[in-house]
PDB file of N, CA and C in Angstrom:
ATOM      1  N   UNK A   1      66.401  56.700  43.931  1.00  0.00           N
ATOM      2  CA  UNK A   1      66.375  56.602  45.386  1.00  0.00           C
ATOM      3  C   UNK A   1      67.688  57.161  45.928  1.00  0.00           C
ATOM      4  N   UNK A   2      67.626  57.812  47.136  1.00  0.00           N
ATOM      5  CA  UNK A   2      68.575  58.785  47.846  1.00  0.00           C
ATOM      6  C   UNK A   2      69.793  57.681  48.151  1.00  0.00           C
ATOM      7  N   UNK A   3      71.141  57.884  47.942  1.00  0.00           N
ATOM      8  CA  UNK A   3      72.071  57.060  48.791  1.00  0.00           C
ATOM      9  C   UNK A   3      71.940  57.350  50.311  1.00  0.00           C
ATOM     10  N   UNK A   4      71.680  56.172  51.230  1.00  0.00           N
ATOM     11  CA  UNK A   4      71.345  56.533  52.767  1.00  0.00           C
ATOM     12  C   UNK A   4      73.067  56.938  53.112  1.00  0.00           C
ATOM     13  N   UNK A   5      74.211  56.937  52.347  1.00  0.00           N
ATOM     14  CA  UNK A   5      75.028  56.730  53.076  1.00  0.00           C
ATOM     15  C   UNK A   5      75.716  58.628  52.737  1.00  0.00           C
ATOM     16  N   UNK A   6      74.964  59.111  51.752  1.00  0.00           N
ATOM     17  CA  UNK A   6      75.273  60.415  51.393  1.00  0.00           C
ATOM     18  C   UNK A   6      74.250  61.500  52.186  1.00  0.00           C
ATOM     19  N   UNK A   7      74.882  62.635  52.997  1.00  0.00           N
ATOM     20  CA  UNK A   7      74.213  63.320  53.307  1.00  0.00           C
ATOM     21  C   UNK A   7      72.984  63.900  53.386  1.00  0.00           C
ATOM     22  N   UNK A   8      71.451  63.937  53.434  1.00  0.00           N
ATOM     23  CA  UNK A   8      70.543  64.372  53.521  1.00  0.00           C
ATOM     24  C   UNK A   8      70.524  65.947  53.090  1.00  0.00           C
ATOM     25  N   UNK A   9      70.385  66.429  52.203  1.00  0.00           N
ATOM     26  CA  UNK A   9      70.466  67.986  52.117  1.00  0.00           C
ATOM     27  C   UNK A   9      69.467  68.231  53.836  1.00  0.00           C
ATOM     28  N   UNK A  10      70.572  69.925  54.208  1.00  0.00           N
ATOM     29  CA  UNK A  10      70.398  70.048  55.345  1.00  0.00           C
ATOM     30  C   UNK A  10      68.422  71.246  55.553  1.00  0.00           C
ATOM     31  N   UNK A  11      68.013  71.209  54.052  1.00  0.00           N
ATOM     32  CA  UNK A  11      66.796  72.082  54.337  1.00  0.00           C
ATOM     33  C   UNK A  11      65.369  70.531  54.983  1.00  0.00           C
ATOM     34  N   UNK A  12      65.526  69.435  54.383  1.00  0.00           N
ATOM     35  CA  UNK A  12      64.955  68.395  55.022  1.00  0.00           C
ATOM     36  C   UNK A  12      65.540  67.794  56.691  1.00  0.00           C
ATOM     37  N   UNK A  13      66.280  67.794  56.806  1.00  0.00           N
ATOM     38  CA  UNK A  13      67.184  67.336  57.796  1.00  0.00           C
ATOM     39  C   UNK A  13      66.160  67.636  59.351  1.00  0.00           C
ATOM     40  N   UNK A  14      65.704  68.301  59.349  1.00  0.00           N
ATOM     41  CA  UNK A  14      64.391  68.881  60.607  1.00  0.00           C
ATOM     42  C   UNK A  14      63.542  68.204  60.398  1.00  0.00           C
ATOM     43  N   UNK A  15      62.980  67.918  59.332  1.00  0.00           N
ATOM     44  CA  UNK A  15      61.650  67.463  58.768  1.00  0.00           C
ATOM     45  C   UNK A  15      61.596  65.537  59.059  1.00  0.00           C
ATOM     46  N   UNK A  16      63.282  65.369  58.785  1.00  0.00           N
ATOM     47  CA  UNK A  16      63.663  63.880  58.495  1.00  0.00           C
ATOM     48  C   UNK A  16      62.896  63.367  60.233  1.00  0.00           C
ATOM     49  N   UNK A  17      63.921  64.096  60.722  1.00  0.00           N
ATOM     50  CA  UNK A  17      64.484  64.185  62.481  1.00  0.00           C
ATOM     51  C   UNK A  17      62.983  64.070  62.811  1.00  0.00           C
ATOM     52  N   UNK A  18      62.262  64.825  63.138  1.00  0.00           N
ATOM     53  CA  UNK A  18      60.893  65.080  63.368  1.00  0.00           C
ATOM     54  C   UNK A  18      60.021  63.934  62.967  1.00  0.00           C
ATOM     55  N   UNK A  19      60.310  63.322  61.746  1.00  0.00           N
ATOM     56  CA  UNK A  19      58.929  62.098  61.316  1.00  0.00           C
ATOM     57  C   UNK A  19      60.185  60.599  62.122  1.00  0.00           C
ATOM     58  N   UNK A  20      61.243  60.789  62.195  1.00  0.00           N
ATOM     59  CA  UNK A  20      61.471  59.719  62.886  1.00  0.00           C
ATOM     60  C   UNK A  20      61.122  59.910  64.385  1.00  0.00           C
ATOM     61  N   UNK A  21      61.278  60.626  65.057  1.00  0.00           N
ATOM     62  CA  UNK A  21      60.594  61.137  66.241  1.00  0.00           C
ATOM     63  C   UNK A  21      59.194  60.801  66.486  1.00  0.00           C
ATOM     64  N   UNK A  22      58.114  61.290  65.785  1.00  0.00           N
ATOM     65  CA  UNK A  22      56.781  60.568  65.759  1.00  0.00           C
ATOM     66  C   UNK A  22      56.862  58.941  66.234  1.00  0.00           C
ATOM     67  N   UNK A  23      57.654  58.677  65.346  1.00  0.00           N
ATOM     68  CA  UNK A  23      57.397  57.022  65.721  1.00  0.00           C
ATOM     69  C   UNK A  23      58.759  56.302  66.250  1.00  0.00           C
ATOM     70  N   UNK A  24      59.196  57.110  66.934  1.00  0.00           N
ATOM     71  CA  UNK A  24      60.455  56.314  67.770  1.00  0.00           C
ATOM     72  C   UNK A  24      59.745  55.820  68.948  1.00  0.00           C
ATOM     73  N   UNK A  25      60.023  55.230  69.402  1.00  0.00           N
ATOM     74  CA  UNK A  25      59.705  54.256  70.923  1.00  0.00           C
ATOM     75  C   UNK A  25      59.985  55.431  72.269  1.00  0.00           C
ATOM     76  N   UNK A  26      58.917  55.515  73.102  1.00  0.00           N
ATOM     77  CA  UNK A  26      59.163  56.795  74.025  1.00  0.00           C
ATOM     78  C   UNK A  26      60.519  56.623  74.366  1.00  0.00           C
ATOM     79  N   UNK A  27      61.731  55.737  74.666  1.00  0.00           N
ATOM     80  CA  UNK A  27      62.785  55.719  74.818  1.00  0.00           C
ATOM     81  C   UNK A  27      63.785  56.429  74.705  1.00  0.00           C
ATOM     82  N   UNK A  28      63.406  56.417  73.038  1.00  0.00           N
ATOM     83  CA  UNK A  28      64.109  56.603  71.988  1.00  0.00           C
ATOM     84  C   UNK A  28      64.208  58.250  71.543  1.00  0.00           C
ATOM     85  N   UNK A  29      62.808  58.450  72.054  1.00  0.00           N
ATOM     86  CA  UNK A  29      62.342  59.871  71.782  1.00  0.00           C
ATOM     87  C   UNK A  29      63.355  60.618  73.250  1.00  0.00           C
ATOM     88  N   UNK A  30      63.010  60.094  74.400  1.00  0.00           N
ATOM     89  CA  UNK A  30      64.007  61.027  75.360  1.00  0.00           C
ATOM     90  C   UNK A  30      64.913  60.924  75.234  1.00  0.00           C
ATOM     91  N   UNK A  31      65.545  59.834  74.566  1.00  0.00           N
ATOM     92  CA  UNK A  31      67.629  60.324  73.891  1.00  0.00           C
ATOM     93  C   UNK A  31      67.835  61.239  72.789  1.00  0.00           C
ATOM     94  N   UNK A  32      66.520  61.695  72.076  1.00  0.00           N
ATOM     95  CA  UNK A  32      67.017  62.168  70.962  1.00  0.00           C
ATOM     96  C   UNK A  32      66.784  63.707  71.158  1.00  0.00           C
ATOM     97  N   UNK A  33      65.945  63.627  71.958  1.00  0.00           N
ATOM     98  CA  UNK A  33      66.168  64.994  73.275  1.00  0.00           C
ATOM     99  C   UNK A  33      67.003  65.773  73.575  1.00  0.00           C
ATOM    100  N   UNK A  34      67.385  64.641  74.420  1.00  0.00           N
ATOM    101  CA  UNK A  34      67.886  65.061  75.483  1.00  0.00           C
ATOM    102  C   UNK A  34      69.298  65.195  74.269  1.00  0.00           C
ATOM    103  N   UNK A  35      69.834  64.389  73.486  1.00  0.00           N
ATOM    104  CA  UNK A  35      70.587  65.023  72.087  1.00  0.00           C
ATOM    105  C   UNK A  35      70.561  66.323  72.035  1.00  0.00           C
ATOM    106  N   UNK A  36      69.517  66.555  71.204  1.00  0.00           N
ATOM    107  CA  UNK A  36      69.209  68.046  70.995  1.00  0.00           C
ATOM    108  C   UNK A  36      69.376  68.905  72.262  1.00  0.00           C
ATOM    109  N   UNK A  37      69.096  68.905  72.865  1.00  0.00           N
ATOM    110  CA  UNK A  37      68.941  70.193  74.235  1.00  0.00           C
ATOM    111  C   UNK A  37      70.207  70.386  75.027  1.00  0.00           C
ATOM    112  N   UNK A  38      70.940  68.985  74.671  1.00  0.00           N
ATOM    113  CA  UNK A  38      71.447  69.524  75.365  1.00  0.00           C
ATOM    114  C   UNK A  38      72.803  70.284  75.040  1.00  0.00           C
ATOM    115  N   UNK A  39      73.278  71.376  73.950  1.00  0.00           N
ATOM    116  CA  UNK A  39      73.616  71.942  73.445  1.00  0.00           C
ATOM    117  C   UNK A  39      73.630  73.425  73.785  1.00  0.00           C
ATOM    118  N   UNK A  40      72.079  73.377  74.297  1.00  0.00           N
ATOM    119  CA  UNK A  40      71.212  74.719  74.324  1.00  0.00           C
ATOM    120  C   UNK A  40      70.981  75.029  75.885  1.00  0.00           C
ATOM    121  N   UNK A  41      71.447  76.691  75.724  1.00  0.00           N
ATOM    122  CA  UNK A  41      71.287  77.119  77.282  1.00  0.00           C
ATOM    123  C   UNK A  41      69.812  77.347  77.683  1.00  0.00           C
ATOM    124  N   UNK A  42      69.966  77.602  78.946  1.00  0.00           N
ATOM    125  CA  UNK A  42      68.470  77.406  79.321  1.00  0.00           C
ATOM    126  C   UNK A  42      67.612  78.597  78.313  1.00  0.00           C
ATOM    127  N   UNK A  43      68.241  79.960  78.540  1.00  0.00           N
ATOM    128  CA  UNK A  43      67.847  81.100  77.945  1.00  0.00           C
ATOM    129  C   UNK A  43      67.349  80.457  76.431  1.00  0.00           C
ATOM    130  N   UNK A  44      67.885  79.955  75.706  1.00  0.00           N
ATOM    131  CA  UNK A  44      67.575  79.875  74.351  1.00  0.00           C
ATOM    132  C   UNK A  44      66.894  78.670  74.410  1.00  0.00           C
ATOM    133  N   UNK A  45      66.395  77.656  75.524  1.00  0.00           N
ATOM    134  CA  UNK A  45      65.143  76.788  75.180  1.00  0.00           C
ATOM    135  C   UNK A  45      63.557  77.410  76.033  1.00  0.00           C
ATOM    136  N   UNK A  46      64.057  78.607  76.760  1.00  0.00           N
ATOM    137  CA  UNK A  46      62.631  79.497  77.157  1.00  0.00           C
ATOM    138  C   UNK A  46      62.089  79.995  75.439  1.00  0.00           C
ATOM    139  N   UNK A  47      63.039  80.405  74.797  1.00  0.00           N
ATOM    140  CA  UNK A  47      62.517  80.646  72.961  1.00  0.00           C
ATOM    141  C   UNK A  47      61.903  79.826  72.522  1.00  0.00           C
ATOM    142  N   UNK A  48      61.756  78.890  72.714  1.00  0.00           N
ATOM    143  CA  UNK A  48      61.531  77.625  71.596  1.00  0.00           C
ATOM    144  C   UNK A  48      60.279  77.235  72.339  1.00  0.00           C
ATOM    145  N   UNK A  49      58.893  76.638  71.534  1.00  0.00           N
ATOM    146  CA  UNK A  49      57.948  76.027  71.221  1.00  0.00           C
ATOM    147  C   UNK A  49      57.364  77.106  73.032  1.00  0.00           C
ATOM    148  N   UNK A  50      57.354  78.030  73.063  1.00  0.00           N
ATOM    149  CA  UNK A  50      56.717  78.691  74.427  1.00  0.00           C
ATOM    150  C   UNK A  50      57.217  78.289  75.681  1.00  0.00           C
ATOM    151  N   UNK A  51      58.298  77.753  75.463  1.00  0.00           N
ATOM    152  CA  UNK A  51      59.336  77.392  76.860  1.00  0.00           C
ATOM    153  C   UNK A  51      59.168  76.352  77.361  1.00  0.00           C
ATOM    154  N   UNK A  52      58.386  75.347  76.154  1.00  0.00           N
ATOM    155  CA  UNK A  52      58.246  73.870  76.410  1.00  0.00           C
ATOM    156  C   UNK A  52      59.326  73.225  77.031  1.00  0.00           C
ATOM    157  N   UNK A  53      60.865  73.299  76.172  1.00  0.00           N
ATOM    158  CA  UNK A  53      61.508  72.540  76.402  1.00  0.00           C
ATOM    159  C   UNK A  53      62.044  73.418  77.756  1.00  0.00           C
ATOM    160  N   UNK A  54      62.357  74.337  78.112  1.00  0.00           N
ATOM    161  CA  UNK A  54      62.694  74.813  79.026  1.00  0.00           C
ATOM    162  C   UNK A  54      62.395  74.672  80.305  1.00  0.00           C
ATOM    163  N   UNK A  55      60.393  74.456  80.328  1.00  0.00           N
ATOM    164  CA  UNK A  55      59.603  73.332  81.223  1.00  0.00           C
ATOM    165  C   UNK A  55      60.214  72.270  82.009  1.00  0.00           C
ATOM    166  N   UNK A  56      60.471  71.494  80.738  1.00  0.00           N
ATOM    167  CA  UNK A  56      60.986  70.161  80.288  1.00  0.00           C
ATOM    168  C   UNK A  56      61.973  69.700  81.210  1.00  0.00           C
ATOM    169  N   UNK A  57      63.302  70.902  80.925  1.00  0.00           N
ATOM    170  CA  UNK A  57      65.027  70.242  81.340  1.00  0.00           C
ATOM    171  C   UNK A  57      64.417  70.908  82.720  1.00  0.00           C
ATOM    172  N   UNK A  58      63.574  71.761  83.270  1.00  0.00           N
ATOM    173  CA  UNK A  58      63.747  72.242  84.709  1.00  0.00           C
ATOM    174  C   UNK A  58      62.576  71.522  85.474  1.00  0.00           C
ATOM    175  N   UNK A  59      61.551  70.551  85.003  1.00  0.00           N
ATOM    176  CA  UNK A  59      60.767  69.557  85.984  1.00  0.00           C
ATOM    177  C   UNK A  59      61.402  69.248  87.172  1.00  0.00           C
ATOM    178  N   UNK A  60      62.240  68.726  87.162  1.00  0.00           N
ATOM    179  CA  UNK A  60      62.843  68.181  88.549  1.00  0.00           C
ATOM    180  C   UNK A  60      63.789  68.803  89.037  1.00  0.00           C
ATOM    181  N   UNK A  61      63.377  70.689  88.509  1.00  0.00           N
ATOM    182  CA  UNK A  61      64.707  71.050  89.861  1.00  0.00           C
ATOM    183  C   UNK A  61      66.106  71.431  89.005  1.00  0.00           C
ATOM    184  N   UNK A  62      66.097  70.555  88.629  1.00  0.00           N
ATOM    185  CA  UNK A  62      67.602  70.193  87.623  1.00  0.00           C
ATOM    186  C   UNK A  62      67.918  70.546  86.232  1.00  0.00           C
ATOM    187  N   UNK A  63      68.784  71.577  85.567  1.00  0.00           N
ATOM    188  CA  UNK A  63      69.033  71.400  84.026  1.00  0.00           C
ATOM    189  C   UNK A  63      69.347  70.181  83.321  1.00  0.00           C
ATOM    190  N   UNK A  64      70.264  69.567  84.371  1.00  0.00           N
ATOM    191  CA  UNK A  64      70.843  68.504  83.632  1.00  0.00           C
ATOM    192  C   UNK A  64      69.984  67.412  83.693  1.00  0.00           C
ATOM    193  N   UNK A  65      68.938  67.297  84.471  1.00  0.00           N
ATOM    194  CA  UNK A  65      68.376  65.916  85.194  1.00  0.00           C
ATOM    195  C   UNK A  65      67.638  65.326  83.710  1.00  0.00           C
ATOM    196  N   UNK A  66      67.811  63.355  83.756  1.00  0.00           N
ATOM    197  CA  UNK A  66      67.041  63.115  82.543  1.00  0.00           C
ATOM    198  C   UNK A  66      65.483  63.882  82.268  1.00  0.00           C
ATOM    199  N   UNK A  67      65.518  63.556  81.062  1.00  0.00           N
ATOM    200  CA  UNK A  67      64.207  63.856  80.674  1.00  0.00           C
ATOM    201  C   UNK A  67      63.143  62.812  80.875  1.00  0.00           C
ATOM    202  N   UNK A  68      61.447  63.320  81.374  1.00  0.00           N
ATOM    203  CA  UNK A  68      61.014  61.714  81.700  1.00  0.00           C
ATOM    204  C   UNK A  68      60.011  61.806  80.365  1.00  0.00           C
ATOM    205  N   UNK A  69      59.764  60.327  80.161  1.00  0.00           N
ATOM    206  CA  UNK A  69      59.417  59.959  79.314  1.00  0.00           C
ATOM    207  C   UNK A  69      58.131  60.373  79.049  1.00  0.00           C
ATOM    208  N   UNK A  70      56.953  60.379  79.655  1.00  0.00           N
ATOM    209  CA  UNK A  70      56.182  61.639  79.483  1.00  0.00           C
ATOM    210  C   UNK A  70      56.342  62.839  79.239  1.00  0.00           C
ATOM    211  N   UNK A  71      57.442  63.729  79.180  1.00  0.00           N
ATOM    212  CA  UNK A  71      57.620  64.542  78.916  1.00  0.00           C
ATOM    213  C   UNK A  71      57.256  64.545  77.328  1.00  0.00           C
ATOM    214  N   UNK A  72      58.486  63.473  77.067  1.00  0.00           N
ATOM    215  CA  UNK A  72      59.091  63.010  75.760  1.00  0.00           C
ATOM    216  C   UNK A  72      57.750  62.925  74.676  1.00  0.00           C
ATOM    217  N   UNK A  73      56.820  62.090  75.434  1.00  0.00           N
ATOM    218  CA  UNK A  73      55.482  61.746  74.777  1.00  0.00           C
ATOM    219  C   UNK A  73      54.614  63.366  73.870  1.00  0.00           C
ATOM    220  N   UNK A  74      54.729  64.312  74.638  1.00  0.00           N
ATOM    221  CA  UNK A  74      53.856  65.174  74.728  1.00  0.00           C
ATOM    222  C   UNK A  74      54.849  66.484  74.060  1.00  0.00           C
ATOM    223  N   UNK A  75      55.760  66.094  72.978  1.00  0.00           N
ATOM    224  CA  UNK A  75      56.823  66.928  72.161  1.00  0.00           C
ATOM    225  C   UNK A  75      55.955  66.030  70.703  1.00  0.00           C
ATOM    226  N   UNK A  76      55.590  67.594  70.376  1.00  0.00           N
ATOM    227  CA  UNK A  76      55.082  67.093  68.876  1.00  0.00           C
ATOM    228  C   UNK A  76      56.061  66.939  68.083  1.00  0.00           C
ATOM    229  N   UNK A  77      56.041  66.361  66.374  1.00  0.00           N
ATOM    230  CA  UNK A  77      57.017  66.673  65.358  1.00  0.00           C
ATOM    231  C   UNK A  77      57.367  68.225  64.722  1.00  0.00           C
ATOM    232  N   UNK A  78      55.878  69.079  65.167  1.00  0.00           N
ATOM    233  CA  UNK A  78      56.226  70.366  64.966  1.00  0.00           C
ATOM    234  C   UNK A  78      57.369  71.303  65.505  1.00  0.00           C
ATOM    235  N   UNK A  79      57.367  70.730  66.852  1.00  0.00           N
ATOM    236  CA  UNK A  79      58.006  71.416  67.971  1.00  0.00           C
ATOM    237  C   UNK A  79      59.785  70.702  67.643  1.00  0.00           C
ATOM    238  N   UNK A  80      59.622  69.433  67.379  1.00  0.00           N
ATOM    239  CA  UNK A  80      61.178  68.756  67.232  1.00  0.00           C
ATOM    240  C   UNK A  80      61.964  69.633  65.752  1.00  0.00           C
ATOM    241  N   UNK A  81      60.830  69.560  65.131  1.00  0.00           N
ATOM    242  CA  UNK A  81      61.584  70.187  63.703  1.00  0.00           C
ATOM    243  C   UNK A  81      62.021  71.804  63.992  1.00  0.00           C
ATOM    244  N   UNK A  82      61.526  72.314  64.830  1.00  0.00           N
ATOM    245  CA  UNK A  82      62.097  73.672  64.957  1.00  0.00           C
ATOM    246  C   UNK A  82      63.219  73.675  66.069  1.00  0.00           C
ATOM    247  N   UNK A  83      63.390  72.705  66.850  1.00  0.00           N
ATOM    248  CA  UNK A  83      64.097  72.595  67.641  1.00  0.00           C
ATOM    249  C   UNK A  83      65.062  72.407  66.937  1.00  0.00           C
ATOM    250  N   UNK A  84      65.305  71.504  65.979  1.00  0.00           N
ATOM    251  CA  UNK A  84      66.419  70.794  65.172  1.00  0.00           C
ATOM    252  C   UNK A  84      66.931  71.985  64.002  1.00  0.00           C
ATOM    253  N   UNK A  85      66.334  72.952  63.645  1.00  0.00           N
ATOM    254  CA  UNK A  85      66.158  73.883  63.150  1.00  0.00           C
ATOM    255  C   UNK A  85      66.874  74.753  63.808  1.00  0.00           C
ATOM    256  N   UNK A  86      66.618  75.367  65.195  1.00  0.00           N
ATOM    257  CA  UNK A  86      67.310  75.941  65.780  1.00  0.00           C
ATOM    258  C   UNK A  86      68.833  75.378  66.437  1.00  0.00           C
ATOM    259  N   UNK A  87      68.985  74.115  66.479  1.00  0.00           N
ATOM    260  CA  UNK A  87      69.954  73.412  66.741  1.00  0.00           C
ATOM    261  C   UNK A  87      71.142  73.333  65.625  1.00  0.00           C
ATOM    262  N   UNK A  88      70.416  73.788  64.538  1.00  0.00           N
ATOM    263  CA  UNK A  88      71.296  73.421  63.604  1.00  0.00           C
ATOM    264  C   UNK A  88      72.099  74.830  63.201  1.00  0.00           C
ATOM    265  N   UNK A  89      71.729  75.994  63.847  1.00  0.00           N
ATOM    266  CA  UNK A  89      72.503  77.306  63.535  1.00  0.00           C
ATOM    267  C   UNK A  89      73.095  77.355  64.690  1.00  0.00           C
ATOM    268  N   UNK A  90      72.436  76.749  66.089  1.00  0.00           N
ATOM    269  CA  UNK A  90      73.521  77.078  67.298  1.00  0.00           C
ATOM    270  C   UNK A  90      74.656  75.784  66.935  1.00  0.00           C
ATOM    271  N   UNK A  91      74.774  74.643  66.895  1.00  0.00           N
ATOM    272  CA  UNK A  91      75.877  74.033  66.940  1.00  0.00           C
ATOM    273  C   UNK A  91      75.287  72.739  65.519  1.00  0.00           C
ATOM    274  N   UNK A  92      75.767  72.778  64.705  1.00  0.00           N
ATOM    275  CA  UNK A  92      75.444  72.069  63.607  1.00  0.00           C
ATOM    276  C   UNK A  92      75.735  70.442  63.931  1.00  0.00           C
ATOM    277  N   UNK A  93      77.410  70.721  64.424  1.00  0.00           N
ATOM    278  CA  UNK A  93      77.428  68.925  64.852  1.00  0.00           C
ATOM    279  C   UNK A  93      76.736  68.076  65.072  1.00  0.00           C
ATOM    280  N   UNK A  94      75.761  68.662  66.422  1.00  0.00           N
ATOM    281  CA  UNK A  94      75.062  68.059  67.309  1.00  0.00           C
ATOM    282  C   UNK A  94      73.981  67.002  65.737  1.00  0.00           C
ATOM    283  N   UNK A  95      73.177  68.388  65.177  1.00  0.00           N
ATOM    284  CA  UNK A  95      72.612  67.269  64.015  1.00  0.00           C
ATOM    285  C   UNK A  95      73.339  66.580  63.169  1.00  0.00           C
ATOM    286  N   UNK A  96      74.288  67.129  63.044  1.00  0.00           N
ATOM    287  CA  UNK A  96      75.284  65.773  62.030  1.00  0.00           C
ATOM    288  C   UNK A  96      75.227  64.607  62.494  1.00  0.00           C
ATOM    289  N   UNK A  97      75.457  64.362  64.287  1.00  0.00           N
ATOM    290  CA  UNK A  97      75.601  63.305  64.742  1.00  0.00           C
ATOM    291  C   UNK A  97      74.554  62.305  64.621  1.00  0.00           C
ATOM    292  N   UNK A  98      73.205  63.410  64.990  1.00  0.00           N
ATOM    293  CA  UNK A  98      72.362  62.201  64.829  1.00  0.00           C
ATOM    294  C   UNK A  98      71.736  61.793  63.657  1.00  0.00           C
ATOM    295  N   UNK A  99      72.093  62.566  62.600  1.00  0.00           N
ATOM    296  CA  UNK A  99      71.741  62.074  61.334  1.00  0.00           C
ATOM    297  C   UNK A  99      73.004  60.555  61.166  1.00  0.00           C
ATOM    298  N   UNK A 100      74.019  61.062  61.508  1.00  0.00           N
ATOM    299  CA  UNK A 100      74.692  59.726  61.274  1.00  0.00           C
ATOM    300  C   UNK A 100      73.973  58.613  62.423  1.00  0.00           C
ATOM    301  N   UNK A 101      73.331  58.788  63.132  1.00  0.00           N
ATOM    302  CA  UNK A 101      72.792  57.476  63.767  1.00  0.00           C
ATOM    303  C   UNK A 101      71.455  57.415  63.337  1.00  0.00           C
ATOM    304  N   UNK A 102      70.716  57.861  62.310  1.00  0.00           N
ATOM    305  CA  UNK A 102      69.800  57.433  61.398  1.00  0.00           C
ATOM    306  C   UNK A 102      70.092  56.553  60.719  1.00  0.00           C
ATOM    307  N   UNK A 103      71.275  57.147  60.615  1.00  0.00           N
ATOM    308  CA  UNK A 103      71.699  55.743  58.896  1.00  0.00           C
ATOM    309  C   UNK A 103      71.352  54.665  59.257  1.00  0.00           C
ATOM    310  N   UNK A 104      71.355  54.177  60.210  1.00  0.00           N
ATOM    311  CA  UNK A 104      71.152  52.522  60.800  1.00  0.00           C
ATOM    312  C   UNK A 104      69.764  52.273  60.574  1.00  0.00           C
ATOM    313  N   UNK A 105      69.077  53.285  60.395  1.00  0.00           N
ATOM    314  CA  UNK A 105      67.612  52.922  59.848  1.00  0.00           C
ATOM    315  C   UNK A 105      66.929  52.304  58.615  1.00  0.00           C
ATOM    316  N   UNK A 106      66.058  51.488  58.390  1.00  0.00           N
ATOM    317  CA  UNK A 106      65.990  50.641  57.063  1.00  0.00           C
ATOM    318  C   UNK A 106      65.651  51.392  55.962  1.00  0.00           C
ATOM    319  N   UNK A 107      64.323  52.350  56.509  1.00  0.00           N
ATOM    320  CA  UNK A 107      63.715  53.050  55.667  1.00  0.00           C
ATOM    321  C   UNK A 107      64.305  54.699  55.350  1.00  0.00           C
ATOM    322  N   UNK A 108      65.562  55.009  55.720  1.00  0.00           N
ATOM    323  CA  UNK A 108      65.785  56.295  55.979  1.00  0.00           C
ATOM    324  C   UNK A 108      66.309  56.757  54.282  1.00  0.00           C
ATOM    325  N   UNK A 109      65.943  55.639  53.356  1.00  0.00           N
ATOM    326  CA  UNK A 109      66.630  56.783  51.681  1.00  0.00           C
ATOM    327  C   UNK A 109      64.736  56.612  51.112  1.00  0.00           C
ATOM    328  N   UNK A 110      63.952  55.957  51.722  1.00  0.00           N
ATOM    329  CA  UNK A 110      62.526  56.254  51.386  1.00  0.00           C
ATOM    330  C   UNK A 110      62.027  57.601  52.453  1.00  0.00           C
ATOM    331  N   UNK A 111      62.724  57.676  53.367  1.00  0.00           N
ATOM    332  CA  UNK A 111      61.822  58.489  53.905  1.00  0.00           C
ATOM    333  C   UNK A 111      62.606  59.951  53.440  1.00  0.00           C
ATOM    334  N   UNK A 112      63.754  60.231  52.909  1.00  0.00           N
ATOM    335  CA  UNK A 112      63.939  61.298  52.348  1.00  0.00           C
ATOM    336  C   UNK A 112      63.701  61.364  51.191  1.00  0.00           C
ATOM    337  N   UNK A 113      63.289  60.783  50.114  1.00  0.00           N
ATOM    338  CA  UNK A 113      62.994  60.880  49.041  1.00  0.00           C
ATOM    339  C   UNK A 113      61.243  61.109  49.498  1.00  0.00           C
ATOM    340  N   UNK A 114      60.771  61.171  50.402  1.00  0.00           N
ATOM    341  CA  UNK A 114      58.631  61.625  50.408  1.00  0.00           C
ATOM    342  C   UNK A 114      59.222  62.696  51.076  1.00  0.00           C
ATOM    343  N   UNK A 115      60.173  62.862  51.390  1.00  0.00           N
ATOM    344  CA  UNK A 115      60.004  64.554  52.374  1.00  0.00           C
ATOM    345  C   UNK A 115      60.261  65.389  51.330  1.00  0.00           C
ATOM    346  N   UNK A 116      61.842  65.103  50.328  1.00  0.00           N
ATOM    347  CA  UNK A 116      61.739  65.748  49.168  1.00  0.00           C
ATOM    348  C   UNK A 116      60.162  66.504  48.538  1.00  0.00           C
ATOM    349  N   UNK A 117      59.795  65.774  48.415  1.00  0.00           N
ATOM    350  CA  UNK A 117      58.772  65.726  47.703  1.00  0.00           C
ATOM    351  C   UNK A 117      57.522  66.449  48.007  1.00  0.00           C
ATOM    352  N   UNK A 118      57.363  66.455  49.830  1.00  0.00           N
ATOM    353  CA  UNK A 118      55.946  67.205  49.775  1.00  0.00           C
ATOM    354  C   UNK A 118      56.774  69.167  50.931  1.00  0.00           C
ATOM    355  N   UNK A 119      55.856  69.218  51.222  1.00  0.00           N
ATOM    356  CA  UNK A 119      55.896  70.776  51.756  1.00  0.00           C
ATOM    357  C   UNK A 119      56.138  70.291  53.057  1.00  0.00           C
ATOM    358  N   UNK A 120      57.140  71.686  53.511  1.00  0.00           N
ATOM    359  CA  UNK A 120      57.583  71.653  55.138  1.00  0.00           C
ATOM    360  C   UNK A 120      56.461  71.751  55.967  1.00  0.00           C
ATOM    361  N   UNK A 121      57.078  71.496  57.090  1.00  0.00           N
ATOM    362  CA  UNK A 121      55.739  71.877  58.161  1.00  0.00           C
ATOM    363  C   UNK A 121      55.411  72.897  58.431  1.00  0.00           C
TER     364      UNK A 121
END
């Protein structure tokens, strides 16, 4: 079993991000968002998933304005893992960070040891 407290090799690290996403609490899902995006200029989230997220940060007018939680709902794990994917060549930190606020999770050295294991998305 994986040490939760040792790095995640970074080719799962999208995949991780993404299945905790599925089942985070809609809450939870617009912080981890609004995490990710917000890194990324508008130009480079019109690229991503057909300008979903780009949709997304400009609903209300606003780049910066929160994200609403419906939004949040209607972001698949497909779409997060490429986001996190692309997040991770524009500014790597950003996922470091929130992999370090995984760790607090119970199941997070089982859930990298089944991602190991089967095929990306």
């Amino acid at each position: 079993m994986p040490d939760p407290l040792q790095e995640p090799p970074a080719d799962i690290v999208p995949e991780l991000i993404a299945s905790v996403y599925v089942e985070a609490p809609p809450v939870q899902k617009r912080q981890l968002l609004e995490t990710l995006l917000r890194p990324l200029s508008l130009l480079a989230l019109v690229a991503l998933a057909g300008g979903k997220f780009a949709r997304i940060r400009l609903r209300n007018g606003e780049v910066k304005s929160p994200i609403a939680i419906e939004d949040a709902q209607r972001v698949s794990a497909y779409e997060v893992a490429a986001l996190v994917r692309y997040v991770q060549q524009a500014n790597e930190e950003v996922v470091e960070v929130l992999v370090k606020q995984l760790r607090s999770l119970p199941l997070l050295p089982e859930r990298i040891a089944s991602l190991r294991m089967r095929p990306a998305f």
